[in-house]
Protein backbone atom coordinates (compact mmCIF):
# COMPACT_ATOMS: atom_id res chain seq x y z
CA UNK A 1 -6.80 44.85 28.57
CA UNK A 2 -4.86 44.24 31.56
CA UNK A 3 -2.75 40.68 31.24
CA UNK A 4 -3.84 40.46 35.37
CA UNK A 5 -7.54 38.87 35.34
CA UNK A 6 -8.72 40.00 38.51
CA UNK A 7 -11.98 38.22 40.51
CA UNK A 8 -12.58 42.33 41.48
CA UNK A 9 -11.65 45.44 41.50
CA UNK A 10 -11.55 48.30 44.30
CA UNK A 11 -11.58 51.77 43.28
CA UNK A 12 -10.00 54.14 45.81
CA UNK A 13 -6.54 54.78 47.28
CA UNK A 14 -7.01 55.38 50.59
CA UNK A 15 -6.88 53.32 54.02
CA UNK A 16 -10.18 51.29 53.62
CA UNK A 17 -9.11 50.57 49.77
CA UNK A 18 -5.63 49.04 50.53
CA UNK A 19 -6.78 47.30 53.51
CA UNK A 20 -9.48 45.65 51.37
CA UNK A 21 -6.86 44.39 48.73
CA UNK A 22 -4.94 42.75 51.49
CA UNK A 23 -7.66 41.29 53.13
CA UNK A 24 -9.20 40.10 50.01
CA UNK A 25 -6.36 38.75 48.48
CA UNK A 26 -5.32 37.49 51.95
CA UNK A 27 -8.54 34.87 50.92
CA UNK A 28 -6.96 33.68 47.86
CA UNK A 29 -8.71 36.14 45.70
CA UNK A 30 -7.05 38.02 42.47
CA UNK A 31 -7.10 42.00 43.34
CA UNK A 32 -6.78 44.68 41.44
CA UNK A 33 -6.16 48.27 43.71
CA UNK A 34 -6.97 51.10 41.17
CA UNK A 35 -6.22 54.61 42.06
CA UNK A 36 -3.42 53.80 45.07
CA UNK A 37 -0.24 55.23 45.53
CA UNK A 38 2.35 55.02 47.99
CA UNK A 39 2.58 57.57 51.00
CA UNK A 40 4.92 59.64 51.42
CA UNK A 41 7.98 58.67 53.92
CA UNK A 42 6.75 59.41 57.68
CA UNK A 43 8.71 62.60 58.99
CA UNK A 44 11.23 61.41 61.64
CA UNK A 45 10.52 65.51 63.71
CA UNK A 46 6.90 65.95 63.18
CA UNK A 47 3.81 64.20 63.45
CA UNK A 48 1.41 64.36 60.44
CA UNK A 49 -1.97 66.25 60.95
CA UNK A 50 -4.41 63.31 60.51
CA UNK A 51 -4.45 60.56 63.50
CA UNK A 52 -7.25 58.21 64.30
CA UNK A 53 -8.25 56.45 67.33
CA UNK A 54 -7.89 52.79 65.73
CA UNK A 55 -10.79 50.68 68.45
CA UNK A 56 -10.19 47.03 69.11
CA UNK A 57 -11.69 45.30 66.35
CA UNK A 58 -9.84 47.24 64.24
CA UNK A 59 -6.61 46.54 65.69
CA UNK A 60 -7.17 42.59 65.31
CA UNK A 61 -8.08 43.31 62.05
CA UNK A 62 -4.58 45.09 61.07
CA UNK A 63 -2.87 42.19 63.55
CA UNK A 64 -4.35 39.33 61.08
CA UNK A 65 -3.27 41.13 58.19
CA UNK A 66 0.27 41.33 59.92
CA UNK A 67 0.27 45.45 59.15
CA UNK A 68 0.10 46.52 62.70
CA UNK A 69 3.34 45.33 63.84
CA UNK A 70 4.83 46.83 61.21
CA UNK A 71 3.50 50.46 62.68
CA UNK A 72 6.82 51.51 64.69
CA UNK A 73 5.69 50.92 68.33
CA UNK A 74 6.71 54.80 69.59
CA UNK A 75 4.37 56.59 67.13
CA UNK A 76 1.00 54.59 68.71
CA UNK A 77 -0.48 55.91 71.91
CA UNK A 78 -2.64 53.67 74.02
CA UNK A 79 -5.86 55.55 75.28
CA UNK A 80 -6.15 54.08 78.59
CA UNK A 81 -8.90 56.68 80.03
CA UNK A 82 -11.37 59.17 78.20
CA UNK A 83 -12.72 62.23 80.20
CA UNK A 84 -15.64 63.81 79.24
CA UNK A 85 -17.22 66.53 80.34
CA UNK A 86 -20.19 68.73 79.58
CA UNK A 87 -22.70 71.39 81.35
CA UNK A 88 -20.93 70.50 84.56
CA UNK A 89 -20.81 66.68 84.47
CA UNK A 90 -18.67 64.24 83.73
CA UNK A 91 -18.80 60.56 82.52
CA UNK A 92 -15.66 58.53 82.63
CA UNK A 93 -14.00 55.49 80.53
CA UNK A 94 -11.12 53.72 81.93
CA UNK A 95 -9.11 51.13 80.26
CA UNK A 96 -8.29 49.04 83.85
CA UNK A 97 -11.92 49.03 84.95
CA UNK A 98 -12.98 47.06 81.47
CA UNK A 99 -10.16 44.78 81.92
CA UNK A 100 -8.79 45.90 78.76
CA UNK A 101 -5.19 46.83 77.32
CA UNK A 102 -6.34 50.47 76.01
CA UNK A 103 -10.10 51.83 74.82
CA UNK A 104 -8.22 52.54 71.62
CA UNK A 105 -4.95 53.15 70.32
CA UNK A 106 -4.10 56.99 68.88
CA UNK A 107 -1.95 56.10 65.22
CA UNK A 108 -1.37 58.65 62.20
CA UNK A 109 -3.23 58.18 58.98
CA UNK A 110 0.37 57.71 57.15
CA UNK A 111 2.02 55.53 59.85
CA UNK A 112 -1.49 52.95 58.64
CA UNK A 113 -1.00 53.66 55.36
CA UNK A 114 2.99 53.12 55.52
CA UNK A 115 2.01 49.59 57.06
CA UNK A 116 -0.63 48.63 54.54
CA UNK A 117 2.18 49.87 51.41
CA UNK A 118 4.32 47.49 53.12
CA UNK A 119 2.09 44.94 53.41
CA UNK A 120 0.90 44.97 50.07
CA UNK A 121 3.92 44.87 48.79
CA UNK A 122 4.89 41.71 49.25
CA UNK A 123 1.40 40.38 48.88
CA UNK A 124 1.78 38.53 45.12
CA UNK A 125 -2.47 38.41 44.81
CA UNK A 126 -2.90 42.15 44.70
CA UNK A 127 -1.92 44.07 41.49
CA UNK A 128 -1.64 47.72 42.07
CA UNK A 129 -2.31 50.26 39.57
CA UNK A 130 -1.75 54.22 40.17
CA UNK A 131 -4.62 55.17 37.40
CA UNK A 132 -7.91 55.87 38.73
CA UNK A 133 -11.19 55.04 37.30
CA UNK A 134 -13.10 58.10 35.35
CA UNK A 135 -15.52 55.88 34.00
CA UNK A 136 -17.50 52.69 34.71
CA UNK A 137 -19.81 50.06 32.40
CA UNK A 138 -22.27 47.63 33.43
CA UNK A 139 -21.66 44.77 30.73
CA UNK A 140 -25.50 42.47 30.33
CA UNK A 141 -26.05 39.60 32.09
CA UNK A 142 -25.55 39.25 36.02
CA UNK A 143 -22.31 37.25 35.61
CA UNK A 144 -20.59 39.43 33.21
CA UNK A 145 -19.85 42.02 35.72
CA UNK A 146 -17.82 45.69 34.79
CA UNK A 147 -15.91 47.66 32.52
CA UNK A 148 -13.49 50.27 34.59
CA UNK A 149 -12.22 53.05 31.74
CA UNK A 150 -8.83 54.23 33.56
CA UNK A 151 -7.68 57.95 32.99
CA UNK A 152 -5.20 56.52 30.64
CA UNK A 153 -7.27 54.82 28.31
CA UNK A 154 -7.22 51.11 29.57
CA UNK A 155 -10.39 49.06 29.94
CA UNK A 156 -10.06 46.52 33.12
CA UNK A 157 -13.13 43.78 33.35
CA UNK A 158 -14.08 42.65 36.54
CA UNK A 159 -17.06 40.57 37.91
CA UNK A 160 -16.91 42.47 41.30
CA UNK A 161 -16.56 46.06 41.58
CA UNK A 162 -16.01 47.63 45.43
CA UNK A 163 -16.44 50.78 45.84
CA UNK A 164 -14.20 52.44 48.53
CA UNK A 165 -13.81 55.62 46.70
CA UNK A 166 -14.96 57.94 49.22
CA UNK A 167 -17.72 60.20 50.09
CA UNK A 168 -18.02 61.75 46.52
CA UNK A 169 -17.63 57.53 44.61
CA UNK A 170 -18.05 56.95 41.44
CA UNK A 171 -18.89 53.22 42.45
CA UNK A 172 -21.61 54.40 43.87
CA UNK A 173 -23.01 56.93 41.46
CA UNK A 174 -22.65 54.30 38.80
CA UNK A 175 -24.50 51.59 40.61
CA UNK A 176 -27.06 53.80 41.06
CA UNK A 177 -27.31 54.20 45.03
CA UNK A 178 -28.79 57.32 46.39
CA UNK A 179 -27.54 58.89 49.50
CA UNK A 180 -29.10 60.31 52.56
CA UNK A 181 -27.42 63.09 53.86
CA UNK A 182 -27.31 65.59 56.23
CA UNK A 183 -24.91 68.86 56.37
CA UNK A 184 -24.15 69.71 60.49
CA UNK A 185 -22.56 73.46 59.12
CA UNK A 186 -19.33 72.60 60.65
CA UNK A 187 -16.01 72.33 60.04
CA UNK A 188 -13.94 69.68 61.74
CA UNK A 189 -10.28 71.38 62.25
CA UNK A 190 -7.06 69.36 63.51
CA UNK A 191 -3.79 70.51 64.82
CA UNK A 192 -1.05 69.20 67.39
CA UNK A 193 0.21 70.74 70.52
CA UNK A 194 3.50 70.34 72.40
CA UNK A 195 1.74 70.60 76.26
CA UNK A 196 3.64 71.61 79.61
CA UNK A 197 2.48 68.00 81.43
CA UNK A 198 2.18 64.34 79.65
CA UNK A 199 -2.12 63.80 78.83
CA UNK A 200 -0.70 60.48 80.13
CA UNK A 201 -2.76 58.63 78.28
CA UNK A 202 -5.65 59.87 78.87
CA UNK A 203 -8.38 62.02 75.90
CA UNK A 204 -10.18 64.91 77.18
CA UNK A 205 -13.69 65.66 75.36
CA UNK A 206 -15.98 68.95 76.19
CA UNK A 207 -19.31 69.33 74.28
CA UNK A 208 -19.13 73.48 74.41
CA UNK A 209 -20.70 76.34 72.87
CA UNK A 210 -17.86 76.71 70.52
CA UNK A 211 -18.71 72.86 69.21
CA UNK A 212 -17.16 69.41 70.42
CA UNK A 213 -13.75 69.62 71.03
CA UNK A 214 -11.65 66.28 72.03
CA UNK A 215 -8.07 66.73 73.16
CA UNK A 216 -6.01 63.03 72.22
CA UNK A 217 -2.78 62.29 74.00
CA UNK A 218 0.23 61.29 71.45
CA UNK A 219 3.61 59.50 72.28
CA UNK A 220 6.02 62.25 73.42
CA UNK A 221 8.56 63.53 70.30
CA UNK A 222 11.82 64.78 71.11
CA UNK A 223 10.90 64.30 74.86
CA UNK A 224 8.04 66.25 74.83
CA UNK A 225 4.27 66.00 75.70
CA UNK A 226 1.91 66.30 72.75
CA UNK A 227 -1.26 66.41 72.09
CA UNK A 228 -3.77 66.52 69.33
CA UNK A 229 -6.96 68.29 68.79
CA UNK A 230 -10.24 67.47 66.93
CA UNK A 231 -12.20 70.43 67.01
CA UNK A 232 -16.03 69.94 65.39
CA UNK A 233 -16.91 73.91 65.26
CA UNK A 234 -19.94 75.32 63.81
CA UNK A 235 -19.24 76.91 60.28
CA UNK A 236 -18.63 80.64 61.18
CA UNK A 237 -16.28 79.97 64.32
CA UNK A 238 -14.37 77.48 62.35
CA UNK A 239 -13.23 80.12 59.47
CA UNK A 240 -12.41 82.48 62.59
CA UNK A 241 -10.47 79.83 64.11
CA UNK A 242 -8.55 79.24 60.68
CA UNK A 243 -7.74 82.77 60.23
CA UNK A 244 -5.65 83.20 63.13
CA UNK A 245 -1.97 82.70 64.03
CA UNK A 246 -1.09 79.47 65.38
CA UNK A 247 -0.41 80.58 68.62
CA UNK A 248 -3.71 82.82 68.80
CA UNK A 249 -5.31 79.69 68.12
CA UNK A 250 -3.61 77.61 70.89
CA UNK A 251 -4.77 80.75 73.30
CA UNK A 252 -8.50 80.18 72.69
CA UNK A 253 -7.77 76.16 72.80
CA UNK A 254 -6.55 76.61 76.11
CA UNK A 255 -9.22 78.63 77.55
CA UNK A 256 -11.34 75.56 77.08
CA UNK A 257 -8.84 73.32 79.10
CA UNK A 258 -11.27 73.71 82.24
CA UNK A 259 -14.23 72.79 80.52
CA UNK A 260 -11.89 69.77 79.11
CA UNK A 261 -10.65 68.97 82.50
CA UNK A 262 -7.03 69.72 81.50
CA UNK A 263 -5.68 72.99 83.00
CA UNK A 264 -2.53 70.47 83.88
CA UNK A 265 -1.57 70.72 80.04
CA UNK A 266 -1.52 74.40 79.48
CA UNK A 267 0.68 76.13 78.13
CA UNK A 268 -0.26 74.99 74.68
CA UNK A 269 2.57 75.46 72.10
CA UNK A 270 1.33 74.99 68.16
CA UNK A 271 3.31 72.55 66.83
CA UNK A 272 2.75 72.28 63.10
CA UNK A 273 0.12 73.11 60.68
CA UNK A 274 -4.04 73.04 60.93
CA UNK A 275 -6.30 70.65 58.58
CA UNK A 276 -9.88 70.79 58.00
CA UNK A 277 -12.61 69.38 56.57
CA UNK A 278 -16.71 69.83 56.50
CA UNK A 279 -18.69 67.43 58.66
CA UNK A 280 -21.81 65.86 57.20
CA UNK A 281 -23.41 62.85 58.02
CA UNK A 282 -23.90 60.25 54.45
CA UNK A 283 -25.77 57.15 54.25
CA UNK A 284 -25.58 55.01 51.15
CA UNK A 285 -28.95 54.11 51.05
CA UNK A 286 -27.79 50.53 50.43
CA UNK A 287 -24.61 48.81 50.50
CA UNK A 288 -24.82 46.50 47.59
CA UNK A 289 -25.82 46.65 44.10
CA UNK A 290 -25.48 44.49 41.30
CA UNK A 291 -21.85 43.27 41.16
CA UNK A 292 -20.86 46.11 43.34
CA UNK A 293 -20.06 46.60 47.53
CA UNK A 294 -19.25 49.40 48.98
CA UNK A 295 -16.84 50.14 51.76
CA UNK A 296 -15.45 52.54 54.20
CA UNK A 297 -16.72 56.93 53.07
CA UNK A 298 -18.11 55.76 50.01
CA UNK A 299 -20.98 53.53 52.10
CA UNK A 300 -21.40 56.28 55.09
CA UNK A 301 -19.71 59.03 57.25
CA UNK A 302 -20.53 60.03 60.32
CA UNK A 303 -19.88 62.48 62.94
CA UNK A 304 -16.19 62.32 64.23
CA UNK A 305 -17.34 63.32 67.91
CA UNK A 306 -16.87 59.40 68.73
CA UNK A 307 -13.98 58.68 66.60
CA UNK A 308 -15.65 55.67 64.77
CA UNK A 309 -15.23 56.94 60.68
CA UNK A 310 -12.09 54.65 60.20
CA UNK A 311 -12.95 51.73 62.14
CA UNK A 312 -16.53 51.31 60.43
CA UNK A 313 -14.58 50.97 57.16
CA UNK A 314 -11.96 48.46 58.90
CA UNK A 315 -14.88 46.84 60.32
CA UNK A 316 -16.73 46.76 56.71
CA UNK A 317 -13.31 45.15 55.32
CA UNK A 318 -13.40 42.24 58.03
CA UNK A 319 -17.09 41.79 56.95
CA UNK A 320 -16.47 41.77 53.00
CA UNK A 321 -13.78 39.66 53.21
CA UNK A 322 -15.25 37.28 56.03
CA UNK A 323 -18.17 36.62 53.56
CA UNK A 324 -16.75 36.15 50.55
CA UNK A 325 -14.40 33.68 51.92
CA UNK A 326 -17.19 32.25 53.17
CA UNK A 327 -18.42 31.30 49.64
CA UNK A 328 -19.33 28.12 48.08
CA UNK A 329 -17.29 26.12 45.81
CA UNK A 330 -18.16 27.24 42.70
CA UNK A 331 -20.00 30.43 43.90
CA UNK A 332 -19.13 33.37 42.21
CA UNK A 333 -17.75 36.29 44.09
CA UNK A 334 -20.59 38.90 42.70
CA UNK A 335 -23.40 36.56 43.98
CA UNK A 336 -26.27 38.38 44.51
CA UNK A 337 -26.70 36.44 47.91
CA UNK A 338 -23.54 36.89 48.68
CA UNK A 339 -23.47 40.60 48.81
CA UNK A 340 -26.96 40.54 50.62
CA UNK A 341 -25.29 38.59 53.24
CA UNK A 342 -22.47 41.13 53.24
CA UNK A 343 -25.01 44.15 53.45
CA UNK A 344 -26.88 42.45 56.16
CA UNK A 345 -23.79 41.62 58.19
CA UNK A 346 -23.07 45.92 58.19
CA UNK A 347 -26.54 47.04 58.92
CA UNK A 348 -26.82 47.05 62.48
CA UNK A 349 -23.34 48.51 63.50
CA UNK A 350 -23.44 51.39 60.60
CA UNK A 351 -27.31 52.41 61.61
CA UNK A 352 -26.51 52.07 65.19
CA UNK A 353 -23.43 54.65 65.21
CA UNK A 354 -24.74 56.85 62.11
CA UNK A 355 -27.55 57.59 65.09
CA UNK A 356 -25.71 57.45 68.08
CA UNK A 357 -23.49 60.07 66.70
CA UNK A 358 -25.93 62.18 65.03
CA UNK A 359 -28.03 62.76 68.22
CA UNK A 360 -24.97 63.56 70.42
CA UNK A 361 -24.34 65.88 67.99
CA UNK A 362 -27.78 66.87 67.97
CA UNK A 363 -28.18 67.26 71.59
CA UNK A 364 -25.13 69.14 72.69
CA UNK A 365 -25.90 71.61 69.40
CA UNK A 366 -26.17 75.78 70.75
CA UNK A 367 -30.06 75.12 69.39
CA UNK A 368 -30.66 72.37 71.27
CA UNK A 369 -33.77 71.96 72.59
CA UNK A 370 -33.16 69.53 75.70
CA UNK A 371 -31.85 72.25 78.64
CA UNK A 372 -28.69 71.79 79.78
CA UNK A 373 -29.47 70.28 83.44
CA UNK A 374 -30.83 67.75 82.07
CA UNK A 375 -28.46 66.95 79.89
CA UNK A 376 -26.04 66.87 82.82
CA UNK A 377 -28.42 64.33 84.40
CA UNK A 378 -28.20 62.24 81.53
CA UNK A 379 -24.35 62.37 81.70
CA UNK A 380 -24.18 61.83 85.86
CA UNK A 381 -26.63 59.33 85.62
CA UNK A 382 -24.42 57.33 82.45
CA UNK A 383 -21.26 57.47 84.50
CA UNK A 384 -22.80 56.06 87.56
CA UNK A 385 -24.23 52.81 85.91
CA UNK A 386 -21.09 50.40 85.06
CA UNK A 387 -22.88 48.49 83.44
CA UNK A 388 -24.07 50.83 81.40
CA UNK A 389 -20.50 52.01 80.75
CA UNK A 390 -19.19 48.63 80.01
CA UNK A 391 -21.93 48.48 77.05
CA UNK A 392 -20.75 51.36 75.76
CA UNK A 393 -17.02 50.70 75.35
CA UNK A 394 -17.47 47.21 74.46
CA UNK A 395 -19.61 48.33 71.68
CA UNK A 396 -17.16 51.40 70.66
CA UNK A 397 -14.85 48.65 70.24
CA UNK A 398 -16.27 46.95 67.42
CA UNK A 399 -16.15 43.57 69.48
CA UNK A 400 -19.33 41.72 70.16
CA UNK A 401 -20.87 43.86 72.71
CA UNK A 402 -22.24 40.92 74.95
CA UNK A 403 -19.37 39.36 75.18
């Protein structure tokens, strides 16, 4: 047994994990982080593959938990305009006409992660441990909470268990919670381009034949314009797309620079590697269980065509750790009300984007059933409403949307 009594336990390693443990401990509680390690040192010549368009709520989130300043200030991009375009119209986001400081801000996975390693290591309430959890025990009685069996052969108790082990958690499988999901046959594929003109600022999105492909703007490196593409392509382009050359594939990226609205960046030059991953859309069916939450890929994933993935498990951090700290004196942390209160608090937000994003994705599909003209109606008729507009990006922010 470990000599650390912890009040929980979160399984998983990644952003949503190690945010958690700071947050929660951040309240006073005891944390243990299984299954976290370090990142590796940020390269000083590259950019890494994975970036994420961190909304406002998010970015208050990292600013109370005093990780974002400790981002370095030339790797984050500001998004201060988003261009989309699609079957000939075009709807419009601009950062000046919300009266806001950016829509979002474009960071690397590791340049987070660095921040949150940082973070956590001065943070005296959070005990990390580098095992991960192969097996989990329910002990009787609603107070006694669980057993976590480490790959090395140690037994850690806990009363709360959150899971924020990603899309394939053991939390979850444990606690019994069923999934919904739903497989779109694509492939999301990522890869950065040095471009002839700065983006400026601005993302470029085109819902095409070929899938939804988003252009984001980085900070320049070395002086020069980059950006970085998110390409959601149906299964068989997507293994084409992998199979070629890197600059093959920044030819047929740049033949959709019309469509995006971007001719201005061409040429394209490949500048590093290509990730990808299959898309599928996963709802925990619920949230909660008895003496476990769960957070972040291992509660739901949805489409990345509006960037929210990340930010929903930020936003489920804020949430967990807003309600436990909320608690009674005396009130233990794997109250049964408590983690209602906690599931209730994410239900609206999760549901809301989990559909949004699965009827975009839906609707701008090649077997879509809604014609294209009027899906250019839709678009025309979006971008001409401001307040309509305003609705939107207040609500892609994460902040309270009537505000």
């Amino acid at each position: 047994m470990s000599s650390f009594s912890p009040d929980l336990v979160i399984c998983g390693g990644g952003l949503s994990a190690k945010a958690c443990a700071l947050a929660l401990a951040q309240t006073g509680l005891r944390v243990t982080l299984l299954g976290a390690r370090p990142v590796a040192a940020l390269p000083a010549d590259a950019y890494t593959l994975r970036v994420y368009a961190i909304n406002a709520a998010s970015c208050q989130l990292l600013d109370q938990l005093r990780v974002w300043p400790q981002i370095p200030a030339a790797r984050v991009q500001p998004v201060r305009a988003m261009h989309i375009q699609a079957d000939g119209a075009r709807l419009e986001f601009d950062a000046q006409q919300e009266q806001v400081e950016a829509l979002a801000w474009i960071v690397e996975s590791d340049a987070i992660e660095a921040a949150l390693d940082l973070a956590l290591g001065f943070e005296r309430g959070v005990h990390r441990d580098a095992e991960h959890a192969v097996r989990l025990t329910r002990q009787p009685g609603s107070a006694a909470g669980w057993d976590v069996h480490t790959a090395d052969g140690r037994t850690l108790r806990a009363p709360l268990l959150v899971g924020a082990d990603g899309e394939h958690s053991l939390v979850r499988r444990s606690a019994g919670i069923a999934t919904d999901t739903h497989d779109y046959v694509q492939r999301g594929l990522v890869t950065h381009f040095v471009c002839a003109a700065p983006a400026d600022g601005v993302a470029y999105q085109t819902f095409a034949d070929g899938g939804v492909i988003a252009l984001l703007p980085l900070p320049p490196l070395q002086g020069q314009p980059m950006v970085s593409l998110v390409w959601s392509a149906p299964q068989p382009l997507a293994q084409d797309l992998l199979s070629l050359s890197a600059d093959a594939l920044a030819s047929r990226v740049q033949a959709y620079l019309p469509a995006l609205g971007a001719t201005h960046l061409a040429p394209l030059q490949p500048a590093g590697g290509v990730g990808s991953w299959p898309l599928q859309r996963q709802l925990a069916r619920r949230l909660v269980a008895d003496g476990v939450a769960l957070i972040g890929d291992a509660a739901h994933r949805v489409h990345p065509l509006a960037g929210q993935g990340l930010n929903l498990g930020l936003q489920d951090v804020q949430a967990l750790a807003h309600t436990l700290q909320q608690r009674r004196p005396g009130q233990a942390v794997n109250d049964p009300r408590l983690l209602r209160r906690y599931a209730r608090a994410r239900a609206e937000q999760v549901l809301a984007l989990a559909t949004a994003t699965d009827a975009l994705a839906r609707l701008y599909a090649a077997h879509s059933l809604v014609p294209a003209p009027l899906r250019a109606l839709g678009l025309r008729a979006t971008n001409a409403l401001p307040a309509v507009k305003h609705l939107l990006s207040r609500y892609a922010s994460g902040l309270p949307y009537l505000a």
